[in-house]
N, C-alpha and C. Protein backbone atom coordinates (compact mmCIF):
# COMPACT_ATOMS: atom_id res chain seq x y z
N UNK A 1 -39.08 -54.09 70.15
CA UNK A 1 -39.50 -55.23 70.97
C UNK A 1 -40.93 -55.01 71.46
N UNK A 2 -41.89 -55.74 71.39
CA UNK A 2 -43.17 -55.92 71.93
C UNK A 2 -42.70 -55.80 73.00
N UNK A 3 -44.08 -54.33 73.57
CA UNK A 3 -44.17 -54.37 75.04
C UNK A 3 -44.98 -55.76 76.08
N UNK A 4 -44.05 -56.08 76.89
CA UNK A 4 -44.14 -57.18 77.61
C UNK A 4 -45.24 -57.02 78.85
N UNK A 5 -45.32 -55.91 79.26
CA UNK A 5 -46.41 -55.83 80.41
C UNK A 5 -45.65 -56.06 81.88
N UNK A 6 -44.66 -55.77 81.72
CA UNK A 6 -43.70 -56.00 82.80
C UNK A 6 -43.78 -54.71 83.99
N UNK A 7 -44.53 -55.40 85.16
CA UNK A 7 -44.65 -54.10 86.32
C UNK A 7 -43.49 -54.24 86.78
N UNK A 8 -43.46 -52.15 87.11
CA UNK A 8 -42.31 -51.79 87.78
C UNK A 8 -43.10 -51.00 89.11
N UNK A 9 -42.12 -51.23 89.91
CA UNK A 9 -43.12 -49.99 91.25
C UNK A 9 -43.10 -49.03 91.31
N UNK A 10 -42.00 -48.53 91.04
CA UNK A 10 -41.57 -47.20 90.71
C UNK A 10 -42.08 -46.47 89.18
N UNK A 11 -43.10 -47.17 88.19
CA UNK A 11 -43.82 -46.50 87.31
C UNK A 11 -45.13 -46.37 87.65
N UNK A 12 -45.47 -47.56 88.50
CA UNK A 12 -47.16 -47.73 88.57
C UNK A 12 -47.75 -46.66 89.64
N UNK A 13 -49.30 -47.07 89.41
CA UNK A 13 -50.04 -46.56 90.23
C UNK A 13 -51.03 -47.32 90.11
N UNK A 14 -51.77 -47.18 91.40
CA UNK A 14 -53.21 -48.68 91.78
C UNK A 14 -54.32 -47.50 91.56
N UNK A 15 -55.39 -47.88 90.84
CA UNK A 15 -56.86 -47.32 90.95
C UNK A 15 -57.89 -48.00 91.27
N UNK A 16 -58.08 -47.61 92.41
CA UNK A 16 -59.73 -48.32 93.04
C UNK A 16 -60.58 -47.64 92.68
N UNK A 17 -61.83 -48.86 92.00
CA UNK A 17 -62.61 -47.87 91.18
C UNK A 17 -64.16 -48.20 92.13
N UNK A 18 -64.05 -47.45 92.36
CA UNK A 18 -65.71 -47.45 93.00
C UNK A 18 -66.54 -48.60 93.79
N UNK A 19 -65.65 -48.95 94.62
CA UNK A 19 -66.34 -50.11 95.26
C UNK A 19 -67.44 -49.65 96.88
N UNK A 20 -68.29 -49.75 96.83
CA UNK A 20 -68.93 -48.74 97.61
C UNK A 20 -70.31 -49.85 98.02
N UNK A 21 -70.67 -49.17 99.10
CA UNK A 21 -71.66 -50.18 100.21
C UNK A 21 -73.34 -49.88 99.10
N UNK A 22 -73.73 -49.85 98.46
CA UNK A 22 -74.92 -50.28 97.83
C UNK A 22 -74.45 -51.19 96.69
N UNK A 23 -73.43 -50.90 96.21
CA UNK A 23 -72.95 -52.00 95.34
C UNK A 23 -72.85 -53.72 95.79
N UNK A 24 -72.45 -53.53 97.31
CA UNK A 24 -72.35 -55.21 97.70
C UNK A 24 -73.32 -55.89 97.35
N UNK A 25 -74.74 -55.80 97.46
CA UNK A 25 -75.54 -56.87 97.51
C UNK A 25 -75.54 -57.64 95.86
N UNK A 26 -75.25 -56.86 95.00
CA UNK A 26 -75.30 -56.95 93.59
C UNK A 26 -74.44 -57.50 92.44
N UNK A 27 -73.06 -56.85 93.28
CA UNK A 27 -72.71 -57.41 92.67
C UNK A 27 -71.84 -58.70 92.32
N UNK A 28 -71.11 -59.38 91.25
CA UNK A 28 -71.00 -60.74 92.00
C UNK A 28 -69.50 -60.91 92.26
N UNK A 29 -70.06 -61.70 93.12
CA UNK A 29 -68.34 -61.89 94.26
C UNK A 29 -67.73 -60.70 94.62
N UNK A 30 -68.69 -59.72 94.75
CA UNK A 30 -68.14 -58.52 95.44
C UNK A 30 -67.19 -58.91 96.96
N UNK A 31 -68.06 -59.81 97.78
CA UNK A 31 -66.85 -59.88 98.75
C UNK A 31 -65.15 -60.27 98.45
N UNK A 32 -65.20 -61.37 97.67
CA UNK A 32 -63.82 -61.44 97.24
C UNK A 32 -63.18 -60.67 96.31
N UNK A 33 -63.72 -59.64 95.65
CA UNK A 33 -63.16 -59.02 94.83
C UNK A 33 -62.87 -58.00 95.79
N UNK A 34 -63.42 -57.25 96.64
CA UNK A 34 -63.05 -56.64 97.59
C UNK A 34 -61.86 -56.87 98.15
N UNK A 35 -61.49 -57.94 98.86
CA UNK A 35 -60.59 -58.87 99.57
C UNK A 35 -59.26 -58.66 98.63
N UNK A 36 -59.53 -58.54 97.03
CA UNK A 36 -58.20 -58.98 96.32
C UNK A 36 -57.78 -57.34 96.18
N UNK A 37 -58.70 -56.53 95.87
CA UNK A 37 -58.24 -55.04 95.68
C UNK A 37 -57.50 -54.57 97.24
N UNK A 38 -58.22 -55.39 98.42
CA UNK A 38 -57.49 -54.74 99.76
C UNK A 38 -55.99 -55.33 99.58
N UNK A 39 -55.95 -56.51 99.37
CA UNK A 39 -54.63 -56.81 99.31
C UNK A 39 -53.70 -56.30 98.30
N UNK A 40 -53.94 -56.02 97.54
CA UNK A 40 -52.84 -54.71 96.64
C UNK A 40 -52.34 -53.62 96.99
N UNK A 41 -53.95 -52.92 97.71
CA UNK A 41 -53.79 -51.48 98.44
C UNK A 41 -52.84 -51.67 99.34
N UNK A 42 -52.92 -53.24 100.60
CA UNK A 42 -52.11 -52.82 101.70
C UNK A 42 -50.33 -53.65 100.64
N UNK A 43 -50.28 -54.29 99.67
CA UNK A 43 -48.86 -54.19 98.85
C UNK A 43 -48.42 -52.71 98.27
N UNK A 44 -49.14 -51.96 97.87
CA UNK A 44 -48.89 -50.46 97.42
C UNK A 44 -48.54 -49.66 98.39
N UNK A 45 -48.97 -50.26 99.58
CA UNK A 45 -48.73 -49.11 101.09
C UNK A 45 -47.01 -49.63 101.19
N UNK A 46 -46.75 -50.88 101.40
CA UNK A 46 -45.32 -51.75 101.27
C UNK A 46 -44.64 -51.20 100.47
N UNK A 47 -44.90 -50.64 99.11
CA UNK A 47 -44.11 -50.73 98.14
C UNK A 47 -43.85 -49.78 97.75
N UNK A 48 -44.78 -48.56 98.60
CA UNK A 48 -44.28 -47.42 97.68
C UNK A 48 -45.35 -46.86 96.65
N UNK A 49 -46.06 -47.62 95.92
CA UNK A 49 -46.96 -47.62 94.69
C UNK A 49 -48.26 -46.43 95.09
N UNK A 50 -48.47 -45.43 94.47
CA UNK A 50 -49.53 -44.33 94.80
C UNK A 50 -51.18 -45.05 94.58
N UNK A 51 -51.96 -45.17 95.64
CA UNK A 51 -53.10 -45.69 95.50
C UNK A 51 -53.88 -44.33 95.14
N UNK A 52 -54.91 -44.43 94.00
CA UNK A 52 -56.09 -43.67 93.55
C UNK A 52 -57.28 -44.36 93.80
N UNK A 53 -58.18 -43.11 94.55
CA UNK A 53 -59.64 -44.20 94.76
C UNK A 53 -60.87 -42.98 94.48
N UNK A 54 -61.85 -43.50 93.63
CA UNK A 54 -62.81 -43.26 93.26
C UNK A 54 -64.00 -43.59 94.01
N UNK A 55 -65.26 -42.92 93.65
CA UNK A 55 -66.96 -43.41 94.38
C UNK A 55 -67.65 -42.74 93.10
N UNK A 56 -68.58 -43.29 92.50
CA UNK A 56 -69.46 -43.14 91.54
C UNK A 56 -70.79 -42.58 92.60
N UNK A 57 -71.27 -41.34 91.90
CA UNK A 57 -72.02 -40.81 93.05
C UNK A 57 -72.12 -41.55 94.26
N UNK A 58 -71.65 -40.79 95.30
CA UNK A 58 -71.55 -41.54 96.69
C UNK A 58 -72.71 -40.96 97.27
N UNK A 59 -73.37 -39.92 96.60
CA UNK A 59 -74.60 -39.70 97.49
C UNK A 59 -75.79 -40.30 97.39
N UNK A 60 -75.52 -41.22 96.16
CA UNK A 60 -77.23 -41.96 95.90
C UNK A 60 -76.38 -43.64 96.48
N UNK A 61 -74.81 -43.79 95.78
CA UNK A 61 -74.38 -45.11 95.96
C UNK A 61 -73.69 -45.23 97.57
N UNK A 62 -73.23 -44.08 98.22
CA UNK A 62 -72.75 -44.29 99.50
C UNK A 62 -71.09 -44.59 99.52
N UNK A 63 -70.77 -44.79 100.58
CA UNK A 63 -69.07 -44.30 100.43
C UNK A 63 -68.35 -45.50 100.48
N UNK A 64 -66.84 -45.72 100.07
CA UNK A 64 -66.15 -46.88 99.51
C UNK A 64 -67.04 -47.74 101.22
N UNK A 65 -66.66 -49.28 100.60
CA UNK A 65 -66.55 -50.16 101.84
C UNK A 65 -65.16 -50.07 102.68
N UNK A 66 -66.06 -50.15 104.33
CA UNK A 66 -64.77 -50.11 105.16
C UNK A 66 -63.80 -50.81 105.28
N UNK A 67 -63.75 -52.46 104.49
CA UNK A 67 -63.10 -53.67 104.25
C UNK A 67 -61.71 -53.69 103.41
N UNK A 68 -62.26 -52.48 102.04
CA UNK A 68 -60.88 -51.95 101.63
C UNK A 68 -59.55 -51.26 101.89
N UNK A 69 -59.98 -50.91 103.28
CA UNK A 69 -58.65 -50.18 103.92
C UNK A 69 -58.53 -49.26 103.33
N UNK A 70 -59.39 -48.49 102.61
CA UNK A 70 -58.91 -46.98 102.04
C UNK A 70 -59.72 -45.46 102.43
N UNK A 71 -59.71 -45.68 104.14
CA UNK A 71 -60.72 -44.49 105.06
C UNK A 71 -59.75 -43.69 105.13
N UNK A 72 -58.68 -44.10 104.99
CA UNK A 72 -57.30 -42.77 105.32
C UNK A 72 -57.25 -41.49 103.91
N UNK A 73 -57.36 -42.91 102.66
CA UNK A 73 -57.20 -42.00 101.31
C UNK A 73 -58.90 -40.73 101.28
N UNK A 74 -58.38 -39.87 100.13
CA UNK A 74 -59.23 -39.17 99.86
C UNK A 74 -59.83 -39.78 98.61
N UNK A 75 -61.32 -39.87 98.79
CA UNK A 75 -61.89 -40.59 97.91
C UNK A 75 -62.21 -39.58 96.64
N UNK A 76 -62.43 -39.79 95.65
CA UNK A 76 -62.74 -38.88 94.58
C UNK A 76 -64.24 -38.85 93.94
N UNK A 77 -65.06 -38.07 94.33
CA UNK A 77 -66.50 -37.73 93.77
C UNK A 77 -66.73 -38.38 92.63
N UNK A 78 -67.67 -38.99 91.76
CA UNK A 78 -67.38 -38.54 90.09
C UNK A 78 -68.99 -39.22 90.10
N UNK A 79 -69.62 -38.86 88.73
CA UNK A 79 -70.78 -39.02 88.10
C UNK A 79 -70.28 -40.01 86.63
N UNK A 80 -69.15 -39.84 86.28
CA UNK A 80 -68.35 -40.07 84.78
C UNK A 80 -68.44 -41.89 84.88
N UNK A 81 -68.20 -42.17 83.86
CA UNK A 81 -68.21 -43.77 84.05
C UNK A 81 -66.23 -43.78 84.00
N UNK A 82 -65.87 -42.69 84.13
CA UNK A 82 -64.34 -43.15 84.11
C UNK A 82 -63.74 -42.40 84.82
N UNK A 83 -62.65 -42.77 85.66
CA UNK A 83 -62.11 -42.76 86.98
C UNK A 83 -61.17 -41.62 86.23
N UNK A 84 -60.60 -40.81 85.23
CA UNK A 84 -60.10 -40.26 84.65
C UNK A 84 -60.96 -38.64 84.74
N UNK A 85 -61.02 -38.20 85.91
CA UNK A 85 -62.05 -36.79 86.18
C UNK A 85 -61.10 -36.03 86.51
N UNK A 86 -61.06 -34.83 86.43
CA UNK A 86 -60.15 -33.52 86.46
C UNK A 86 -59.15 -33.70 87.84
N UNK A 87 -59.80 -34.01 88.85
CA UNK A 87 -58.88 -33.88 90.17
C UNK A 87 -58.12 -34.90 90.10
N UNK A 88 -58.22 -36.65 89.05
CA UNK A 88 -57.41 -37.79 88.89
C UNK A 88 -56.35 -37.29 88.23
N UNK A 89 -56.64 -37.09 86.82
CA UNK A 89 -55.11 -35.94 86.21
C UNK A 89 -54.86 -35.29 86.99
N UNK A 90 -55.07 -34.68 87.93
CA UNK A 90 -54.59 -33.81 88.63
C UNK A 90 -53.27 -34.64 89.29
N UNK A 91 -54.08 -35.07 89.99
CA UNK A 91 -52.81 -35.89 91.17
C UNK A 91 -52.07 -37.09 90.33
N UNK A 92 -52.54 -37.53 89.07
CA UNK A 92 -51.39 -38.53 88.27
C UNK A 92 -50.26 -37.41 87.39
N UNK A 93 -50.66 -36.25 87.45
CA UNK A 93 -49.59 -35.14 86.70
C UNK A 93 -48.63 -34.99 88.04
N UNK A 94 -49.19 -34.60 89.41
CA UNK A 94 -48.57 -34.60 90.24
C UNK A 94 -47.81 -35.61 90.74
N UNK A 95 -48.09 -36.98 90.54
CA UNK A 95 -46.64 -38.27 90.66
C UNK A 95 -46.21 -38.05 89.90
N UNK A 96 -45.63 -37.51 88.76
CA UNK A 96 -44.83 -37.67 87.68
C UNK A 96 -45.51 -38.52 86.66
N UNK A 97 -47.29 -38.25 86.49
CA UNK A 97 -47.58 -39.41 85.14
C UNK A 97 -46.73 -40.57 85.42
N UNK A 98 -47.14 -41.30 85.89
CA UNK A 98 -46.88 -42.58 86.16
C UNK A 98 -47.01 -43.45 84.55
N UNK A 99 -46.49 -44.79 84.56
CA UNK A 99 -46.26 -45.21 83.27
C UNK A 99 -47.73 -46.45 83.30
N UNK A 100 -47.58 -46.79 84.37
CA UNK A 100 -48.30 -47.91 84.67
C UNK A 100 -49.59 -47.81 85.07
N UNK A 101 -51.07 -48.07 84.90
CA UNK A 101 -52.33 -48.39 86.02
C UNK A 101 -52.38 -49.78 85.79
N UNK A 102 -52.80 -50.32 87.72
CA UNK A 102 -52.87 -51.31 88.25
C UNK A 102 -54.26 -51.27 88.32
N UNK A 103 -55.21 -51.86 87.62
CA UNK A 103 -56.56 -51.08 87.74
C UNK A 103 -57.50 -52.54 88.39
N UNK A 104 -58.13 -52.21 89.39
CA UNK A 104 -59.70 -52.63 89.94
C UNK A 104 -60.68 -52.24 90.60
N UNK A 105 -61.91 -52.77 90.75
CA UNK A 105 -62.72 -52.02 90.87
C UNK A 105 -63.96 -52.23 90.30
N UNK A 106 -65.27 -52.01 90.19
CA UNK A 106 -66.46 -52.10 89.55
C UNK A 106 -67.17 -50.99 88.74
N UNK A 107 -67.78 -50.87 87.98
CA UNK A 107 -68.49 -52.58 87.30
C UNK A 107 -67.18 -52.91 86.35
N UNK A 108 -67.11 -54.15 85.92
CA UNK A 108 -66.23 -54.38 84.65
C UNK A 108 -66.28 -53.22 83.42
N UNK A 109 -67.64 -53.58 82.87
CA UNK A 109 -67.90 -53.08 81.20
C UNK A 109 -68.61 -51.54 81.46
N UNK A 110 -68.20 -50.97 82.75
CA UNK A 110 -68.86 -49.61 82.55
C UNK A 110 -67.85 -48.38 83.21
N UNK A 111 -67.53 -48.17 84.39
CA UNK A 111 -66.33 -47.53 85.03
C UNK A 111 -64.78 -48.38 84.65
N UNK A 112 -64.83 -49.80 84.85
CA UNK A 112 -63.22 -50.17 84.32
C UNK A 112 -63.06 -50.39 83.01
N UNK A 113 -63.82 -50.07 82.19
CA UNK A 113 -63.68 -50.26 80.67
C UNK A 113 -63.44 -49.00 80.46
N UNK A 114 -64.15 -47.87 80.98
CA UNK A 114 -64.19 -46.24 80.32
C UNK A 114 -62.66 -46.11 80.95
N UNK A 115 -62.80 -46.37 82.15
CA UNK A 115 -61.28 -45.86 82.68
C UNK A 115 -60.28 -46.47 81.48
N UNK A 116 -60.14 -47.70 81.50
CA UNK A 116 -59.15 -48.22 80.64
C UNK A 116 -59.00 -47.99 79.56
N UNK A 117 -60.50 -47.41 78.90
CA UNK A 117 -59.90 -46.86 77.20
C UNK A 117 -58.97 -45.42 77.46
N UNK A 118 -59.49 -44.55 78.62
CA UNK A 118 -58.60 -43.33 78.79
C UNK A 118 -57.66 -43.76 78.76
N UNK A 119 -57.26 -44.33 80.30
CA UNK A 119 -55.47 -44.62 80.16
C UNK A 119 -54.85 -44.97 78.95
N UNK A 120 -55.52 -45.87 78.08
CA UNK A 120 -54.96 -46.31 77.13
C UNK A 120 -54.43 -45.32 75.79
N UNK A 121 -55.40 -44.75 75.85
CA UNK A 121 -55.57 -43.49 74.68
C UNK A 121 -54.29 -42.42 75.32
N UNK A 122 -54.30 -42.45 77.11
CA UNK A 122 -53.12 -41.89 77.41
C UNK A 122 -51.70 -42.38 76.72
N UNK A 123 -51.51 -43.09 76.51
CA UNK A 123 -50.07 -44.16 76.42
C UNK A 123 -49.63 -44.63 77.32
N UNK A 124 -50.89 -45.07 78.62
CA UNK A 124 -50.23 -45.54 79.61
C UNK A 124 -50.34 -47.23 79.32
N UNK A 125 -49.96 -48.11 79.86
CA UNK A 125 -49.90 -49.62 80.31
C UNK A 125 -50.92 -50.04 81.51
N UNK A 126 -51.97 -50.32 80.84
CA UNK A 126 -53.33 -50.93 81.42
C UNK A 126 -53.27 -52.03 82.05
N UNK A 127 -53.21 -52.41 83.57
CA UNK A 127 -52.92 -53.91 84.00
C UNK A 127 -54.63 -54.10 84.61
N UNK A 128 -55.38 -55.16 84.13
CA UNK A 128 -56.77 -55.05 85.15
C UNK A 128 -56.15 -56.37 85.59
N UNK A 129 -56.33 -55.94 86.83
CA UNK A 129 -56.37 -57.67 88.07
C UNK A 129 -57.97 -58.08 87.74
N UNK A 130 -58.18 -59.08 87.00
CA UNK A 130 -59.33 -59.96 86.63
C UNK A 130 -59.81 -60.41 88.20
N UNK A 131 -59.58 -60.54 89.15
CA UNK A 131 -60.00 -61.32 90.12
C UNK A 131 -60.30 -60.36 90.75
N UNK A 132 -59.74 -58.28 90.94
CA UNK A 132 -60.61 -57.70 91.71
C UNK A 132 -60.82 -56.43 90.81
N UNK A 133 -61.61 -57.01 90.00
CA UNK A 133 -62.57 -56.70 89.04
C UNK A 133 -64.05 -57.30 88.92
N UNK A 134 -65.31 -56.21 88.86
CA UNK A 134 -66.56 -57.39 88.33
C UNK A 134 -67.94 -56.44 88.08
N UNK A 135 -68.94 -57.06 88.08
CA UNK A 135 -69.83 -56.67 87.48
C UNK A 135 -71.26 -56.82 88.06
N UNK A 136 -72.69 -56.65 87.98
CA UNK A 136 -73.63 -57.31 88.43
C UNK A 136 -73.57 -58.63 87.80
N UNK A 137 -73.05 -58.45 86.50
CA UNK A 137 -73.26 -59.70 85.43
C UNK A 137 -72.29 -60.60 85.14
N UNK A 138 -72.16 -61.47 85.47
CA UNK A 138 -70.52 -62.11 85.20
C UNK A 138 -70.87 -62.57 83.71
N UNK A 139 -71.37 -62.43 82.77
CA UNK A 139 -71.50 -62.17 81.50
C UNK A 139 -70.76 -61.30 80.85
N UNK A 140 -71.89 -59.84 81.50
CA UNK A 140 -70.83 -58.52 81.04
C UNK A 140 -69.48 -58.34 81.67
N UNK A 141 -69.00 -58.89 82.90
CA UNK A 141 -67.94 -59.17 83.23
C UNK A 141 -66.75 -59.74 82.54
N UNK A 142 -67.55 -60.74 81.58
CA UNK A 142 -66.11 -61.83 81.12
C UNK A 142 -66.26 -61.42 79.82
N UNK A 143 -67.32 -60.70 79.28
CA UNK A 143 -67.03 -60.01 77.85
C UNK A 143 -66.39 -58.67 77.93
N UNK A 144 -66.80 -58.20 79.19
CA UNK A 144 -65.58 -56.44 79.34
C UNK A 144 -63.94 -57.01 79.12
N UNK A 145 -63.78 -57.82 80.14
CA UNK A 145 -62.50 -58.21 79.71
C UNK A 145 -61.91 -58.58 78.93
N UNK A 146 -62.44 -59.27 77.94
CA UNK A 146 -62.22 -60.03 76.74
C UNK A 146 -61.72 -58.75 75.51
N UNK A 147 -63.02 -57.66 75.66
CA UNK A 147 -63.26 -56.67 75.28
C UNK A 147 -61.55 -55.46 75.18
N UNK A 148 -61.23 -55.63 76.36
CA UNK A 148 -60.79 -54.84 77.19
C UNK A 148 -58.94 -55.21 77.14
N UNK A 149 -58.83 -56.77 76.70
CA UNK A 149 -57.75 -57.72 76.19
C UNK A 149 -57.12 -56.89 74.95
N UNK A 150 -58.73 -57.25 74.00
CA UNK A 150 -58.68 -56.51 72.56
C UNK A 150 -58.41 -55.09 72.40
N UNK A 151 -58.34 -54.61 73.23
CA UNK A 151 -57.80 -52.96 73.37
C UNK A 151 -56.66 -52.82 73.93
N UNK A 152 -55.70 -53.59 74.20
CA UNK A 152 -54.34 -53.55 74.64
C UNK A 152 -53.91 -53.75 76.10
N UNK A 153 -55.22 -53.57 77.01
CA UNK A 153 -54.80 -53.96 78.12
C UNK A 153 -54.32 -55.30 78.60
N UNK A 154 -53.37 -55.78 79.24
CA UNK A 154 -53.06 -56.07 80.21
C UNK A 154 -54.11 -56.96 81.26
N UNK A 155 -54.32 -58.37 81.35
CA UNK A 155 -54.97 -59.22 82.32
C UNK A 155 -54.11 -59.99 83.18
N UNK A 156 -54.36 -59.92 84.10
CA UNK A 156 -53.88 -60.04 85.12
C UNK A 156 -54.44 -60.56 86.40
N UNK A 157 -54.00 -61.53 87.28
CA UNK A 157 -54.44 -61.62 89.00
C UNK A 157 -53.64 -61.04 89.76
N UNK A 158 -54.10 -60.91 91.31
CA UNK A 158 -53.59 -60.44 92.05
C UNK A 158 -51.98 -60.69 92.89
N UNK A 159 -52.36 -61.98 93.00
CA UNK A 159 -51.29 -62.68 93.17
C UNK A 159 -49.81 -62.59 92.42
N UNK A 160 -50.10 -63.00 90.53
CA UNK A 160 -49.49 -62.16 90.16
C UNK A 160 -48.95 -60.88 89.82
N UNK A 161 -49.95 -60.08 90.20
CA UNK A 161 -49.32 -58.35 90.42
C UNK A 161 -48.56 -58.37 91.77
N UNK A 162 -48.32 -58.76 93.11
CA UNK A 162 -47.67 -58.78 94.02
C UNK A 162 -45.94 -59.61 93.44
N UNK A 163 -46.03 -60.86 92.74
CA UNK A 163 -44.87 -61.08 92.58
C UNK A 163 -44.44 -60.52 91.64
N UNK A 164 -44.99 -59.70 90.48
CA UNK A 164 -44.26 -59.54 89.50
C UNK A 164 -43.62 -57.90 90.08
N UNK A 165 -44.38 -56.87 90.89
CA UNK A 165 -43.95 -55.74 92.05
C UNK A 165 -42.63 -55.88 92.22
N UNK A 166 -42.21 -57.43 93.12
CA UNK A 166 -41.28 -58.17 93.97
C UNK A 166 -40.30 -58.55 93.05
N UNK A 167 -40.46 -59.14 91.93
CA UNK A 167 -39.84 -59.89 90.86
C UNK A 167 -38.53 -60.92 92.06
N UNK A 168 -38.05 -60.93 93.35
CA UNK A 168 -37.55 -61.60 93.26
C UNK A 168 -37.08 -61.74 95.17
N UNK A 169 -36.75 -63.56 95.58
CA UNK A 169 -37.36 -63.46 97.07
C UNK A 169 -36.46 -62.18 98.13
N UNK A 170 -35.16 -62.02 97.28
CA UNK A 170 -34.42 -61.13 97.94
C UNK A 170 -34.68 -59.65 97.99
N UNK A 171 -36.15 -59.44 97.45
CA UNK A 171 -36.26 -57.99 97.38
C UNK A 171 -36.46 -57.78 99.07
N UNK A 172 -35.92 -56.48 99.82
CA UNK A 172 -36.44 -55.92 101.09
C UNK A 172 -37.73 -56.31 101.56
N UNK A 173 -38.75 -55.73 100.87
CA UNK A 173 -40.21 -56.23 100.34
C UNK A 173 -40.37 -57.46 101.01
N UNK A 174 -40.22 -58.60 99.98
CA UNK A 174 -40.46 -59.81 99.88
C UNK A 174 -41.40 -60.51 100.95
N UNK A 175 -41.00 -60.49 102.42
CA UNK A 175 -41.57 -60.84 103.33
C UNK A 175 -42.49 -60.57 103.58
N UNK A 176 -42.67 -59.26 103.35
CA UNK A 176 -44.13 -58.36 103.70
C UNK A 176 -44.92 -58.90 102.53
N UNK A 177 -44.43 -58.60 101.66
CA UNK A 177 -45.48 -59.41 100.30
C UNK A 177 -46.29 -60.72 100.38
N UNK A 178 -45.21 -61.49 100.79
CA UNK A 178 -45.55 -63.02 100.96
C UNK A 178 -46.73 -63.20 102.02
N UNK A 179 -46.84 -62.45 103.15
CA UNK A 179 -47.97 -62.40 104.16
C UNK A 179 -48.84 -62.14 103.53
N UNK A 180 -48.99 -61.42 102.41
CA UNK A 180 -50.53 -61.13 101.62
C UNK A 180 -50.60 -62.28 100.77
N UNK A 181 -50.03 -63.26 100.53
CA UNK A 181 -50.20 -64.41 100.15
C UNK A 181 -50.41 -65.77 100.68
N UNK A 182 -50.51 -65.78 101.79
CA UNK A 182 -50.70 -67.05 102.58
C UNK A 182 -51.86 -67.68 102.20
N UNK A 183 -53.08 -67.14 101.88
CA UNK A 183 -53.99 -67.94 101.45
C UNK A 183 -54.50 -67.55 99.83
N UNK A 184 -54.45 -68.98 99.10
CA UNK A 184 -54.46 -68.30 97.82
C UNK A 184 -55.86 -67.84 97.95
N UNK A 185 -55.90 -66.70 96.48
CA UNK A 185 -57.13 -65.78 96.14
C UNK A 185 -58.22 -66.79 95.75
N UNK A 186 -59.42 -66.34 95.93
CA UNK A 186 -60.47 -67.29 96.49
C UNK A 186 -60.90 -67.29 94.77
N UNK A 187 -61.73 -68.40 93.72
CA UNK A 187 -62.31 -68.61 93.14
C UNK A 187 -62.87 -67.59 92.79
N UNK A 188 -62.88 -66.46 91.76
CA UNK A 188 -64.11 -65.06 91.28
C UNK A 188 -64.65 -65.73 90.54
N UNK A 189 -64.62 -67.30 89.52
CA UNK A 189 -65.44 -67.44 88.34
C UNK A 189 -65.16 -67.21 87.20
N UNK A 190 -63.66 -67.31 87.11
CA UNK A 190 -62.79 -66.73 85.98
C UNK A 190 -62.53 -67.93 84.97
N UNK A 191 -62.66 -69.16 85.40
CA UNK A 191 -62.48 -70.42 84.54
C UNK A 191 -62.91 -70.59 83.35
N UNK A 192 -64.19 -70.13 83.27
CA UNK A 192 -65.61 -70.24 82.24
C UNK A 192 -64.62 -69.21 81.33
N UNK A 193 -64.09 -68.21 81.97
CA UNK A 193 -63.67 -67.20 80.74
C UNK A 193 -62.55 -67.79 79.57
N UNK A 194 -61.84 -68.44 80.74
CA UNK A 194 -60.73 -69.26 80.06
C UNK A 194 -61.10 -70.20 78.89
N UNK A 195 -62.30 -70.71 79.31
CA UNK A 195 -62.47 -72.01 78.87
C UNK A 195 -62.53 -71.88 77.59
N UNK A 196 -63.94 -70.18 77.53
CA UNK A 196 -64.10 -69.67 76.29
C UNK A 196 -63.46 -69.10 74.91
N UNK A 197 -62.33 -69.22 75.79
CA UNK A 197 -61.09 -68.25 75.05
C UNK A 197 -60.63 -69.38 73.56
């Protein structure tokens, strides 16, 4: 049977990839893409799901934004364009290799593309949330993904990664979930991609 792309909570794991305070001015719809990665992080805190978070030199780029809610996690150093650096295996050997990445984060076609060919080459199940995902370029943005389609991953929004978590209103969950949904996810510019398709 073709794999379906079907999240479980108990396989996944979320990777925040480098969203960090010199990056805002640049890149685009960084505020809402921000906004959609916080709301996963605080569904992964709900659910159980192990959050991973990255900073692409933080000493020239500076440290995650405080908006993401992830000052508690330990952030992970790296120079690599892929979130896949010795101390990440480290702690994904230590959950039990998880089956699943829930992946967002910046840029599209340079840290979430490298990350995603690893995982992939891992045999893991690549989910990118398209909406907190992006780029300076919403060009190279909507061709990483496209890109990134063609390599087996997994596209995805946010919205739908919270219900498909939930799969159903009677989960325990549910309630808590639904509060991260009250207002739908704001416009990233994803239409044009569609259109192209």
């Amino acid at each position: 049977m073709a794999n379906l792309g079907r999240l479980s909570a108990k396989d996944a794991v979320l990777l925040l990839c480098d969203m960090q305070e010199k990056f805002r001015p640049n890149i685009f719809q960084f505020t809402n893409i921000v906004s959609n990665a916080a709301r996963l992080l605080q569904a992964s805190r709900v659910l159980g799901i192990p959050p991973i978070v990255t900073e692409q030199y933080p000493k020239g780029l500076g440290p995650t934004v405080p908006e993401l809610g992830a000052g508690d996690l330990k952030a992970h150093a790296k120079t690599s364009f892929t979130m896949m650096i010795d101390d990440v295996k480290k702690e994904l050997e230590a959950l039990g290799n998880p089956k699943q990445a829930i992946l967002c984060g910046i840029e599209a076609h340079a840290c979430i593309a490298c990350t995603a060919f690893d995982l992939l080459e891992r045999g893991m199940e690549v989910h990118i949330v398209a909406d907190a995902v992006s780029a300076r370029s919403q060009t190279d943005r909507l061709f990483a993904l496209s890109r990134l389609k063609q390599s087996g991953a997994f596209l995805t929004t946010t919205e739908a990664v919270l219900l498909q978590l939930v799969q159903d209103a009677k989960h325990p969950n549910f309630k808590e979930i639904q509060k991260l949904m009250l207002h739908p996810s704001p416009d990233t510019g994803l239409l044009a991609f569609f259109s192209a398709m």
